[in-house]
C-alpha atoms as a PDB file:
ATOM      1  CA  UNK A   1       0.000   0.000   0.000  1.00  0.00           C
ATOM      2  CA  UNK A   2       1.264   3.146  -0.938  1.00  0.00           C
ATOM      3  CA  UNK A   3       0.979   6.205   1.682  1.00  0.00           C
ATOM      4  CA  UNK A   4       0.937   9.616   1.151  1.00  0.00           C
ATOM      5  CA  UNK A   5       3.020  10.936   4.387  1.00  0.00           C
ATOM      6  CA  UNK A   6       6.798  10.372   5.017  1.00  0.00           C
ATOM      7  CA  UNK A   7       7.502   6.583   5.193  1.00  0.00           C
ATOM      8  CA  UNK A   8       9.641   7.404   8.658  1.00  0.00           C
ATOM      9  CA  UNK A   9       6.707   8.556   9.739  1.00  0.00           C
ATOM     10  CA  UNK A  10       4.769   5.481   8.882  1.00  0.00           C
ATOM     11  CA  UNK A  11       7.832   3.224   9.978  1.00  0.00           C
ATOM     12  CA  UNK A  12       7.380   4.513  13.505  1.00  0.00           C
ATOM     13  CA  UNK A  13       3.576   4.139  13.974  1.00  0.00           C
ATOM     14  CA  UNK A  14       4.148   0.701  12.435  1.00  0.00           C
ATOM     15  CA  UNK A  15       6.207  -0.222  15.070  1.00  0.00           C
ATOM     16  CA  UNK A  16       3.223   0.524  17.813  1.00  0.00           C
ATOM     17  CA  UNK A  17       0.137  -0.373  15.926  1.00  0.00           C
ATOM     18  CA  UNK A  18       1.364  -3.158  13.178  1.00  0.00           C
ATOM     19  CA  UNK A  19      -1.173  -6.667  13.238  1.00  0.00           C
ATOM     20  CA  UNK A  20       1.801  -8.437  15.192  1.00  0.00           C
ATOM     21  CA  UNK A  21       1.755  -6.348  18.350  1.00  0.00           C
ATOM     22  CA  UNK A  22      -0.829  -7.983  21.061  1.00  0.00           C
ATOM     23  CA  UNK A  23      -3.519  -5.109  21.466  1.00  0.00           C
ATOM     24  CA  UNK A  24      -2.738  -5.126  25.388  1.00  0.00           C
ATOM     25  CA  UNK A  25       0.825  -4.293  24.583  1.00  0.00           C
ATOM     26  CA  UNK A  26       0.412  -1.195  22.299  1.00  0.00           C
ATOM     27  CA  UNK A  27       2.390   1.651  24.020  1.00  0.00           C
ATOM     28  CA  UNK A  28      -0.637   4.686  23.529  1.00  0.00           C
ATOM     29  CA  UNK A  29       1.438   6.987  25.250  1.00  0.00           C
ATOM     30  CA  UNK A  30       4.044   6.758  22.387  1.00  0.00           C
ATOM     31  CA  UNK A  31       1.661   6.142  19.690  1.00  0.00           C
ATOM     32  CA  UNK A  32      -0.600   9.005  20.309  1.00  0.00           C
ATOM     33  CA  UNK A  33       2.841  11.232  20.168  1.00  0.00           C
ATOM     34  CA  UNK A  34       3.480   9.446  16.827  1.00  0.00           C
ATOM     35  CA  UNK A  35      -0.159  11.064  15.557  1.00  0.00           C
ATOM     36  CA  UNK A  36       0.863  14.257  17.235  1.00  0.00           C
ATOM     37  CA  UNK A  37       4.147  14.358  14.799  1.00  0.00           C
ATOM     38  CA  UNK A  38       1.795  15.153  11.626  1.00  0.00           C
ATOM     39  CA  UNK A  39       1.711  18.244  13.063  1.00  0.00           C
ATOM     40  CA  UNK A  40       4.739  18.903  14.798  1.00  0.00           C
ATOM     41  CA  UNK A  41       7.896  16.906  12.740  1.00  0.00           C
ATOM     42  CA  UNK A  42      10.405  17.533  14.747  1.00  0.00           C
ATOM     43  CA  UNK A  43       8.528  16.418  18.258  1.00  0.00           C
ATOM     44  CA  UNK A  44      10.682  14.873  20.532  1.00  0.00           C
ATOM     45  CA  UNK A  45       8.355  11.892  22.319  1.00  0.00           C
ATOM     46  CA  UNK A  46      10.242  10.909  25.206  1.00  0.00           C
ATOM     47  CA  UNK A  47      10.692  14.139  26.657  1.00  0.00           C
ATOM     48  CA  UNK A  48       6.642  13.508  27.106  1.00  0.00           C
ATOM     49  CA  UNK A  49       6.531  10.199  27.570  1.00  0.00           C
ATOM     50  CA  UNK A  50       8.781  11.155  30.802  1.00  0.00           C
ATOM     51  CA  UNK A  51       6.783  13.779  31.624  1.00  0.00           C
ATOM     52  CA  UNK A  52       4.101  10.615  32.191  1.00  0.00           C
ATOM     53  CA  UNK A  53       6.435   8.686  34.276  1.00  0.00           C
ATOM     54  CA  UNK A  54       6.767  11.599  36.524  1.00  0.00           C
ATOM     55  CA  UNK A  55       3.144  12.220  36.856  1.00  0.00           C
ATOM     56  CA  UNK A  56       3.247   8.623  38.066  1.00  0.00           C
ATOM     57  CA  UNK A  57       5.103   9.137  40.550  1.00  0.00           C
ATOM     58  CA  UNK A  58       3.467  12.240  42.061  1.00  0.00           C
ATOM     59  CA  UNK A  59       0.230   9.260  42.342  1.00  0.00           C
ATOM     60  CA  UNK A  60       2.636   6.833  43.790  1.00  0.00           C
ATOM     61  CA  UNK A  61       3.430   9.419  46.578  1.00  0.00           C
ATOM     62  CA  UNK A  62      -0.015   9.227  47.696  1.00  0.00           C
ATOM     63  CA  UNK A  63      -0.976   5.875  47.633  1.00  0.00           C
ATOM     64  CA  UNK A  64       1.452   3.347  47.696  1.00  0.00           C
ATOM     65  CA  UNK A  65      -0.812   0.329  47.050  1.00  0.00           C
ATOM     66  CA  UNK A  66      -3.451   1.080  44.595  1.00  0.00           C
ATOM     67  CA  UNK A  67      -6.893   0.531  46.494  1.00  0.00           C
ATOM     68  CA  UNK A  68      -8.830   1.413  43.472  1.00  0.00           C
ATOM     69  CA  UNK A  69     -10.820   4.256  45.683  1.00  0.00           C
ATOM     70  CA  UNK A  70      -7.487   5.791  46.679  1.00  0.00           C
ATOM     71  CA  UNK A  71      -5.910   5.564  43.176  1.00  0.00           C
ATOM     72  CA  UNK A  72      -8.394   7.768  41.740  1.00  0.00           C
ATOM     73  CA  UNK A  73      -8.836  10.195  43.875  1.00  0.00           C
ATOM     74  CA  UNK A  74      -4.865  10.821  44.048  1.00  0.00           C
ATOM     75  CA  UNK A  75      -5.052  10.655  39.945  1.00  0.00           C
ATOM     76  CA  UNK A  76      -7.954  13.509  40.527  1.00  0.00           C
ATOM     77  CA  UNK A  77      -5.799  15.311  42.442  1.00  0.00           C
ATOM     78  CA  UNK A  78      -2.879  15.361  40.965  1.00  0.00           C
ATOM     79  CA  UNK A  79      -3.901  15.582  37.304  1.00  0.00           C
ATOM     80  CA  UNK A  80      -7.237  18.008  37.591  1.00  0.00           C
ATOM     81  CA  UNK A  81      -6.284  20.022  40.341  1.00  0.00           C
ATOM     82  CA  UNK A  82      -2.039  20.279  40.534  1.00  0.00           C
ATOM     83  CA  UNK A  83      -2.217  20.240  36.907  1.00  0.00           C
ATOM     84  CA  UNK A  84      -5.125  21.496  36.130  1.00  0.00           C
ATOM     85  CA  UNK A  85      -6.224  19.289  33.184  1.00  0.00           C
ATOM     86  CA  UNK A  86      -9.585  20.255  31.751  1.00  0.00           C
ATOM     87  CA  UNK A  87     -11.758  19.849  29.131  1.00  0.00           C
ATOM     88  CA  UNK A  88     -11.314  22.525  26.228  1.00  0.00           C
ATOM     89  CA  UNK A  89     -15.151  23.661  26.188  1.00  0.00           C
ATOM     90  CA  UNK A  90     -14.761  27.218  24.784  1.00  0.00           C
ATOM     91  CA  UNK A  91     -12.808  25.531  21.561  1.00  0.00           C
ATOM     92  CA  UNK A  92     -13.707  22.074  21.588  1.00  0.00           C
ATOM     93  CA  UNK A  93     -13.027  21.234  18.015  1.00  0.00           C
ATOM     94  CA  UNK A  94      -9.079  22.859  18.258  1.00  0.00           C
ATOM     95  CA  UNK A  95      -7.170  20.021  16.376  1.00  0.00           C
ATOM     96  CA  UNK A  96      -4.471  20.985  19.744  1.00  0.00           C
ATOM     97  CA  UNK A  97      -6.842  18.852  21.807  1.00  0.00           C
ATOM     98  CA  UNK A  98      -6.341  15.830  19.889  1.00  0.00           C
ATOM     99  CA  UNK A  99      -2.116  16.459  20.455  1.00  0.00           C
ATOM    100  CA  UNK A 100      -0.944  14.859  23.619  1.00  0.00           C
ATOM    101  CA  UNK A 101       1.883  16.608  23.670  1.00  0.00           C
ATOM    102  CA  UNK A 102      -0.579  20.480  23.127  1.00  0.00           C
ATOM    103  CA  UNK A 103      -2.719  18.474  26.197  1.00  0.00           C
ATOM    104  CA  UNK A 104       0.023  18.169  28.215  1.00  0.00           C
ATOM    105  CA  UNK A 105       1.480  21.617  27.828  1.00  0.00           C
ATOM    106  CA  UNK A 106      -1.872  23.577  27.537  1.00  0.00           C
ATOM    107  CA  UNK A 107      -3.854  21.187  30.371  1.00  0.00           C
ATOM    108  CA  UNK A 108      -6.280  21.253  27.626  1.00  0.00           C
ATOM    109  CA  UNK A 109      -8.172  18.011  25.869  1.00  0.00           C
ATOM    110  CA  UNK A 110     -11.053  16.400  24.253  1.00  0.00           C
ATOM    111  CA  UNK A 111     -12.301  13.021  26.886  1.00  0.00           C
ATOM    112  CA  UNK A 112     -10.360  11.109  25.044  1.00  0.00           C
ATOM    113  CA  UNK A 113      -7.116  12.795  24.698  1.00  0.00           C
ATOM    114  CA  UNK A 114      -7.854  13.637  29.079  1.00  0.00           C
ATOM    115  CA  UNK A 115      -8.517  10.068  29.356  1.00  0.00           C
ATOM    116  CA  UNK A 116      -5.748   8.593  27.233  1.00  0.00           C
ATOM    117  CA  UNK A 117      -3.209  10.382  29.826  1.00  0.00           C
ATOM    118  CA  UNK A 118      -5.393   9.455  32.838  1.00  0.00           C
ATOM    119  CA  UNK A 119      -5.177   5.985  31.593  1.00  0.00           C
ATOM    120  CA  UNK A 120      -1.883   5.329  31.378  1.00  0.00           C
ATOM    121  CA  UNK A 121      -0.969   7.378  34.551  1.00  0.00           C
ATOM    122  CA  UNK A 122      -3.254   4.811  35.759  1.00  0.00           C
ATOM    123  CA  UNK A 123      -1.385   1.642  34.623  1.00  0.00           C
ATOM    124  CA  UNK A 124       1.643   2.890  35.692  1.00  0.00           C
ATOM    125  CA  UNK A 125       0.750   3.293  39.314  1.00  0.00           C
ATOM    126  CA  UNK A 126      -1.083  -0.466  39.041  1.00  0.00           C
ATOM    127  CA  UNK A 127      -4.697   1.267  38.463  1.00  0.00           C
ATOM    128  CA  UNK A 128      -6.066  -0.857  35.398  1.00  0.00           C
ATOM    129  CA  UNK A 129      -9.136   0.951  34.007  1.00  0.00           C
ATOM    130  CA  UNK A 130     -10.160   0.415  30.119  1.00  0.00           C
ATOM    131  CA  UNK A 131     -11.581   2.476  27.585  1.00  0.00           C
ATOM    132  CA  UNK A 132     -15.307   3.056  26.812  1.00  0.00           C
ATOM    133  CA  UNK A 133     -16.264   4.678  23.348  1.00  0.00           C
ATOM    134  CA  UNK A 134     -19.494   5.964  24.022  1.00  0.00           C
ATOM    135  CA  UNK A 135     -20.726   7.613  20.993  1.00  0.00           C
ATOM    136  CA  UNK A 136     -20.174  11.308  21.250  1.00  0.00           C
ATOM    137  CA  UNK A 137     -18.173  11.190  24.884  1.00  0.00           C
ATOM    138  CA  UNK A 138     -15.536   8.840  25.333  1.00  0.00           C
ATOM    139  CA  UNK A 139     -15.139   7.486  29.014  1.00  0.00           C
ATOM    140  CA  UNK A 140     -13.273   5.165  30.902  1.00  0.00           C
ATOM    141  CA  UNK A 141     -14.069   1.914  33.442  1.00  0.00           C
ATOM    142  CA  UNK A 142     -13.019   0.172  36.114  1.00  0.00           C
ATOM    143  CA  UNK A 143     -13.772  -3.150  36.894  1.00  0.00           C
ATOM    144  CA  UNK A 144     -13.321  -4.165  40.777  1.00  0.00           C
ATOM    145  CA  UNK A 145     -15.106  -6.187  43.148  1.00  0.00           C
ATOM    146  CA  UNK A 146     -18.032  -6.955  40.487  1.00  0.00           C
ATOM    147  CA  UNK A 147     -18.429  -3.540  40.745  1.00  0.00           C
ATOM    148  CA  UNK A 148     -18.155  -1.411  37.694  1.00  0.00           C
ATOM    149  CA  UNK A 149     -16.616   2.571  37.755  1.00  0.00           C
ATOM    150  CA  UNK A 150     -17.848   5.161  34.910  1.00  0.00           C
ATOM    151  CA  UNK A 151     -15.296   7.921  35.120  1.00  0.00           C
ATOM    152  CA  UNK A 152     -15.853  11.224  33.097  1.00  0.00           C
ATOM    153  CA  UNK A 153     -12.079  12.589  32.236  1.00  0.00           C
ATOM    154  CA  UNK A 154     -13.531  15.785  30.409  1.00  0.00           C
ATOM    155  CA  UNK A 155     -15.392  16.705  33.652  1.00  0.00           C
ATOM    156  CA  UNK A 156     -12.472  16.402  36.111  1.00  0.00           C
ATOM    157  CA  UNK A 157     -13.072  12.869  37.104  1.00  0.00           C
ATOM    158  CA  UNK A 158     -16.632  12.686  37.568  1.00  0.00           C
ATOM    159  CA  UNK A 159     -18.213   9.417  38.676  1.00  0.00           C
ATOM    160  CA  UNK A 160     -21.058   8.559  36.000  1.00  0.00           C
ATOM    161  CA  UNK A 161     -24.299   6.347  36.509  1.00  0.00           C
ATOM    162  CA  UNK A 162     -25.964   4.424  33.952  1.00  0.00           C
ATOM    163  CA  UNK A 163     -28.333   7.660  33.978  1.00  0.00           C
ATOM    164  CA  UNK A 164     -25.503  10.379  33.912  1.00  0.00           C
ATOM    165  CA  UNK A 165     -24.510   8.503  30.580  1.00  0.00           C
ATOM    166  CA  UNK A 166     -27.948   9.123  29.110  1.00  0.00           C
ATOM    167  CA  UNK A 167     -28.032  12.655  30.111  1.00  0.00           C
ATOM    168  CA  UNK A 168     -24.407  12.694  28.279  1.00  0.00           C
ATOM    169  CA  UNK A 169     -26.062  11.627  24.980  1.00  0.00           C
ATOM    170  CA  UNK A 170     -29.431  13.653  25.510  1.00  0.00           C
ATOM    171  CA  UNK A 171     -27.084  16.789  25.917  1.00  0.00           C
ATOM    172  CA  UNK A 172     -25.204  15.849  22.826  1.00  0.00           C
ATOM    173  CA  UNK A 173     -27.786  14.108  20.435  1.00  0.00           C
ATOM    174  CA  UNK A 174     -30.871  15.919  21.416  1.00  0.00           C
ATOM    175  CA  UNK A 175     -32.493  13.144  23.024  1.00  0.00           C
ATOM    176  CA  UNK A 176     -32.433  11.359  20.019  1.00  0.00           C
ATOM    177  CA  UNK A 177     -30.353   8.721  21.148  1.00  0.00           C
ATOM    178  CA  UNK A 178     -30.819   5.894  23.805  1.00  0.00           C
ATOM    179  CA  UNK A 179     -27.816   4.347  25.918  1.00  0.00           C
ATOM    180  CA  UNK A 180     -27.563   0.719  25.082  1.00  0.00           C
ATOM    181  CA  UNK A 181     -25.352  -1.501  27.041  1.00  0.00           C
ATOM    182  CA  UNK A 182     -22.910  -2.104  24.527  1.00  0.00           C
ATOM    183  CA  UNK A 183     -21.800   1.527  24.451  1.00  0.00           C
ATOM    184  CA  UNK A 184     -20.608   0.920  27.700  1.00  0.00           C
ATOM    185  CA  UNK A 185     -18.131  -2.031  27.066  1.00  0.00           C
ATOM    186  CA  UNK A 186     -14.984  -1.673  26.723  1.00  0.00           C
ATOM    187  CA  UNK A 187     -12.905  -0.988  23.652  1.00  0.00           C
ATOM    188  CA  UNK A 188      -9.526  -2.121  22.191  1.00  0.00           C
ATOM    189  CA  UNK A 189      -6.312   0.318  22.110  1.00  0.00           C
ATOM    190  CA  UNK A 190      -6.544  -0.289  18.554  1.00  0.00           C
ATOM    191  CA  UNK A 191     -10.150   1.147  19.084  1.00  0.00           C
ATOM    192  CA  UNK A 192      -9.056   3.990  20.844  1.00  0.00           C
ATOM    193  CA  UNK A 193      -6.189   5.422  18.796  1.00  0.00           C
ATOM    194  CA  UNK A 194      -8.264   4.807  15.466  1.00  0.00           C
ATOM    195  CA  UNK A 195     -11.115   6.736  17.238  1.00  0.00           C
ATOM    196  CA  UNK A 196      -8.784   9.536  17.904  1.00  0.00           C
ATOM    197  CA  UNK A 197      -7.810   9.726  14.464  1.00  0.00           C
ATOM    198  CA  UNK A 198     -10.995   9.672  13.536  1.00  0.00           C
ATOM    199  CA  UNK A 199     -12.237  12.823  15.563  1.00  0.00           C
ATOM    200  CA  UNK A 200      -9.013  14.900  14.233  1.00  0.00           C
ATOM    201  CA  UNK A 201      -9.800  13.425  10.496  1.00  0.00           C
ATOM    202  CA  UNK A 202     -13.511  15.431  11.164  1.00  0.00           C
ATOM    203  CA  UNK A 203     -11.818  18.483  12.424  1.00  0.00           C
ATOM    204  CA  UNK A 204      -9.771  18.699   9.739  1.00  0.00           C
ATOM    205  CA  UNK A 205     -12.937  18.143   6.922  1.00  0.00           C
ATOM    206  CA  UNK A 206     -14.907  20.064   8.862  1.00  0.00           C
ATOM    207  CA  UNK A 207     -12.392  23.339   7.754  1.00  0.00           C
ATOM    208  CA  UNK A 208     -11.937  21.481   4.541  1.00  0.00           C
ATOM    209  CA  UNK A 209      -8.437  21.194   5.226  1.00  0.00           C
ATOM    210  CA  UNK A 210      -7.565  18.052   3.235  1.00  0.00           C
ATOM    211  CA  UNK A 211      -3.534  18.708   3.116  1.00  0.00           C
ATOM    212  CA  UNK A 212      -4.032  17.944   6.991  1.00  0.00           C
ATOM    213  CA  UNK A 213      -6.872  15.166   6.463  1.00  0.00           C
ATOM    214  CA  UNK A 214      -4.573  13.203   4.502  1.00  0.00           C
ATOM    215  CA  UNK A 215      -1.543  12.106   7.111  1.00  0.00           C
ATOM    216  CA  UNK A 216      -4.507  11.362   9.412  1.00  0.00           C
ATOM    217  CA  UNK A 217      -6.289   8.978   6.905  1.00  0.00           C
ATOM    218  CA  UNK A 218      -3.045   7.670   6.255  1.00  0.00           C
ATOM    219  CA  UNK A 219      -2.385   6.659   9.657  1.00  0.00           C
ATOM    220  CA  UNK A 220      -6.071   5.158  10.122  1.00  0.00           C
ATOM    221  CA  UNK A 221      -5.019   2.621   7.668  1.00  0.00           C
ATOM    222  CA  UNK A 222      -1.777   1.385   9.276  1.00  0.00           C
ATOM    223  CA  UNK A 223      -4.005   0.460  12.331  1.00  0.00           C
ATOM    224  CA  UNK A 224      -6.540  -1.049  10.254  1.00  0.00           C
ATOM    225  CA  UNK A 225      -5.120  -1.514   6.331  1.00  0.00           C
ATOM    226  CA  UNK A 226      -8.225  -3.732   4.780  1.00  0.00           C
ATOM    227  CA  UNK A 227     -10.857  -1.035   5.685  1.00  0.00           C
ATOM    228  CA  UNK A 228     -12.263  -1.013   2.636  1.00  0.00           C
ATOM    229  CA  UNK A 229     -14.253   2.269   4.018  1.00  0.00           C
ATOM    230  CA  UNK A 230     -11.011   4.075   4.960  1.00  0.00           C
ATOM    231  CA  UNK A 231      -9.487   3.033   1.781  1.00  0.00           C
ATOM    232  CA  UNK A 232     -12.541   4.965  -0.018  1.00  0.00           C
ATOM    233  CA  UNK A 233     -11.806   7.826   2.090  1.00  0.00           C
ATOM    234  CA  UNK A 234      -8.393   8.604   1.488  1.00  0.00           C
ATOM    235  CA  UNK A 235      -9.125   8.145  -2.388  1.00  0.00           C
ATOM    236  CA  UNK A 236     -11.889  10.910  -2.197  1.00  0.00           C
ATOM    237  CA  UNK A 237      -9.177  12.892   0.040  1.00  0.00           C
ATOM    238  CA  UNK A 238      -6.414  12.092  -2.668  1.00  0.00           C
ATOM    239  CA  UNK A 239      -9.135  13.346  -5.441  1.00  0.00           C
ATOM    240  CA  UNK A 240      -9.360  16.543  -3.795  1.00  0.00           C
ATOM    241  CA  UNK A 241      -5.450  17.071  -3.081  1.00  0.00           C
ATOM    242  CA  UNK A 242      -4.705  16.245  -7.583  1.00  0.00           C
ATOM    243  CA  UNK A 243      -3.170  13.569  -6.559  1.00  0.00           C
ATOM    244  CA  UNK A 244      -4.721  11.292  -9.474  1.00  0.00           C
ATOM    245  CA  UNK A 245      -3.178   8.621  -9.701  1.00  0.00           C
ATOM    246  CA  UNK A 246      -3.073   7.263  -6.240  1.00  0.00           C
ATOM    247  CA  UNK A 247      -6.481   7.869  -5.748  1.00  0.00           C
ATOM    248  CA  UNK A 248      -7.361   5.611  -8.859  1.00  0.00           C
ATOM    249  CA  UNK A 249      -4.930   2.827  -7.008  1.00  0.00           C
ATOM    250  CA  UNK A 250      -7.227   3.299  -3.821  1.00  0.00           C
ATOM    251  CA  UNK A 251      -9.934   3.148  -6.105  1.00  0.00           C
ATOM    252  CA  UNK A 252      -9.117  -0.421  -7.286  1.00  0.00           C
ATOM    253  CA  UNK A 253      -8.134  -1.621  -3.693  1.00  0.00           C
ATOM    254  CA  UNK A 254     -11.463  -0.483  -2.547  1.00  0.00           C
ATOM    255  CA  UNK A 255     -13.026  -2.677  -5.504  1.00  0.00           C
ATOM    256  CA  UNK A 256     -11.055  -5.195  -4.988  1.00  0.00           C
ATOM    257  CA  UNK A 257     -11.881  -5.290  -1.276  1.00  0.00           C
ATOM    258  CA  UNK A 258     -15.714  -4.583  -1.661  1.00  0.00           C
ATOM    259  CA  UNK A 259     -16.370  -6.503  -5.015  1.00  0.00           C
ATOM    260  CA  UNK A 260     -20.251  -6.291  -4.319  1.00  0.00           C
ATOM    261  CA  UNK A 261     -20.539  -2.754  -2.448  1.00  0.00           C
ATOM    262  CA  UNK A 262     -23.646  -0.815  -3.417  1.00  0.00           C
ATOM    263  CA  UNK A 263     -21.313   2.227  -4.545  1.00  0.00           C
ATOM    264  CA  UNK A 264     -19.155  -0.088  -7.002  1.00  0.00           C
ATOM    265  CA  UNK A 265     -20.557   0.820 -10.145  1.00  0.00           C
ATOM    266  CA  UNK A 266     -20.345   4.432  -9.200  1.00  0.00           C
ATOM    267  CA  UNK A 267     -16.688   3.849  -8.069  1.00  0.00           C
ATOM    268  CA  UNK A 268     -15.284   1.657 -11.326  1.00  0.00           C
ATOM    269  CA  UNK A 269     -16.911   4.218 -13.215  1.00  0.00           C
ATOM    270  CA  UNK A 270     -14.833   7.005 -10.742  1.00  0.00           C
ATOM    271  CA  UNK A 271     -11.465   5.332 -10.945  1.00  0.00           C
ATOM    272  CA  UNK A 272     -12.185   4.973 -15.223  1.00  0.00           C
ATOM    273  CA  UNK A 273     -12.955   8.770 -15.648  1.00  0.00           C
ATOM    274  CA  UNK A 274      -9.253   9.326 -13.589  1.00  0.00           C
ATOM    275  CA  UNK A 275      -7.458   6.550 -15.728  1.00  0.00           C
ATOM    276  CA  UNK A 276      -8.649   8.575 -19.175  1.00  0.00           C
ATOM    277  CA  UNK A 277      -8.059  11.889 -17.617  1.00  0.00           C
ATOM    278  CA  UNK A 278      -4.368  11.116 -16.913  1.00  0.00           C
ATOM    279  CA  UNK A 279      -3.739   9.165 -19.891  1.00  0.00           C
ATOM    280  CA  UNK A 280      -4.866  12.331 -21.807  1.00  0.00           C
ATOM    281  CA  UNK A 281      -2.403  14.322 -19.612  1.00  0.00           C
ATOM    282  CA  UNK A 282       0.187  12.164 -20.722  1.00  0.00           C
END
């Protein structure tokens, strides 16, 4: 598959996200800095990926064995109110909250950039709490004692009931939507860095700024490279940046993947039009 971003770049989100690395080993930490180098080139990850350790430590200090109740109030503490992490309200759609390293330095995020770092402060101090990608807000769980724990990382922590969760959605989809259970279970890391890529990829089309949309469609498909709906995307995206001919190759993966799609006519007929427009060119 050919990409449209620098193949170093690809190289080193390979190395965290390719098939062969077990889901419950992907370093997100790491990876999520690899997504925030589309934007800054030159960003140095382990001078943040220390910066996690360290908030780790400042838990540590205040509970040395991780009774779960204990753990996150010292993660409250020391991440909402030392550091002041928060949830970017006045400017939620800033592409900055989707940046780890922009969270980390501005204390300001999206839930699942907030939760991403509470997360993995988590792990380190022997918390384990997984991901939940509710639709519209994405939260985080732990499971202890057959109890389960809703935590809200865009409102400083908050504890969540099965109710709270529907108020969530009624604030966000009108009331149009109702919770159902399985928007409570827990997702993959896979899951979670393709949903932040996902969220950034609408930012970006939202300004119709497809020279950034690109990198970010790009990366979607070294987590998940027989999408045939991703591989679509980035064609359409490669339409719209001129760059022809790789959009026809998408074109024909996409076919190739989804033989019998409902859109396959339309798309043959798509990837034709490009093939006689460049031949004429040549």
């Amino acid at each position: 598959m050919h990409y449209t971003v620098s193949a170093e770049l690809i190289e080193t989100f390979s190395v965290f996200v390719a098939p062969d690395v077990e889901d419950e080993k992907i370093d997100l930490i790491r990876a999520a800095l690899v997504i925030a180098r589309t934007e800054y080139p030159n960003l140095d990850i382990e001078v943040y990926a220390a910066r996690m350790e360290q908030l780790a430590r400042r838990v540590a200090a205040l509970v040395p064995h991780p009774y779960p109740q204990r753990a996150l109030a010292a993660l409250n503490r020391v991440l909402f109110e030392e550091m002041n992490l928060r949830g970017n309200r006045e400017d939620y759609y800033d592409p900055r909250n989707s940046f780890l390293n922009d969270v980390l330095d501005r204390g300001l995020g999206i839930p699942i950039t907030l939760s991403i770092i509470y997360m993995e402060v988590a792990k380190r101090v022997g918390l384990s709490l997984s991901g939940v990608g509710m639709p519209g807000h994405f939260l985080l769980k732990h499971h202890g004692d057959g109890q389960e724990t809703l935590i809200d990382c865009f409102n400083r922590g908050d504890i969540l009931s099965r109710q709270d969760c529907q108020s969530r959605l009624d604030e966000i989809y009108s009331g149009e939507m109702t919770l159902r259970p399985e928007f409570l279970h827990p997702i993959s890391r896979r899951q979670i860095l393709t949903r932040m890529l996902n969220n950034l990829k609408t930012v970006y089309l939202s300004t119709r700024n497809f020279r950034k949309a690109l990198p970010i469609a790009d990366l979607i498909l070294v987590i998940y490279p027989r999408s045939p709906e991703d591989v679509k995307q980035r064609a359409l995206l490669r339409y719209s940046m001129g760059l022809h001919g790789l959009a026809a190759e998408d074109l024909d993966e996409y076919l190739k993947m989804s033989p019998n799609a409902s859109d396959a006519e339309d798309i043959r007929q798509m990837a034709l039009s490009i093939r006689r427009m460049l031949a004429l060119m040549n």
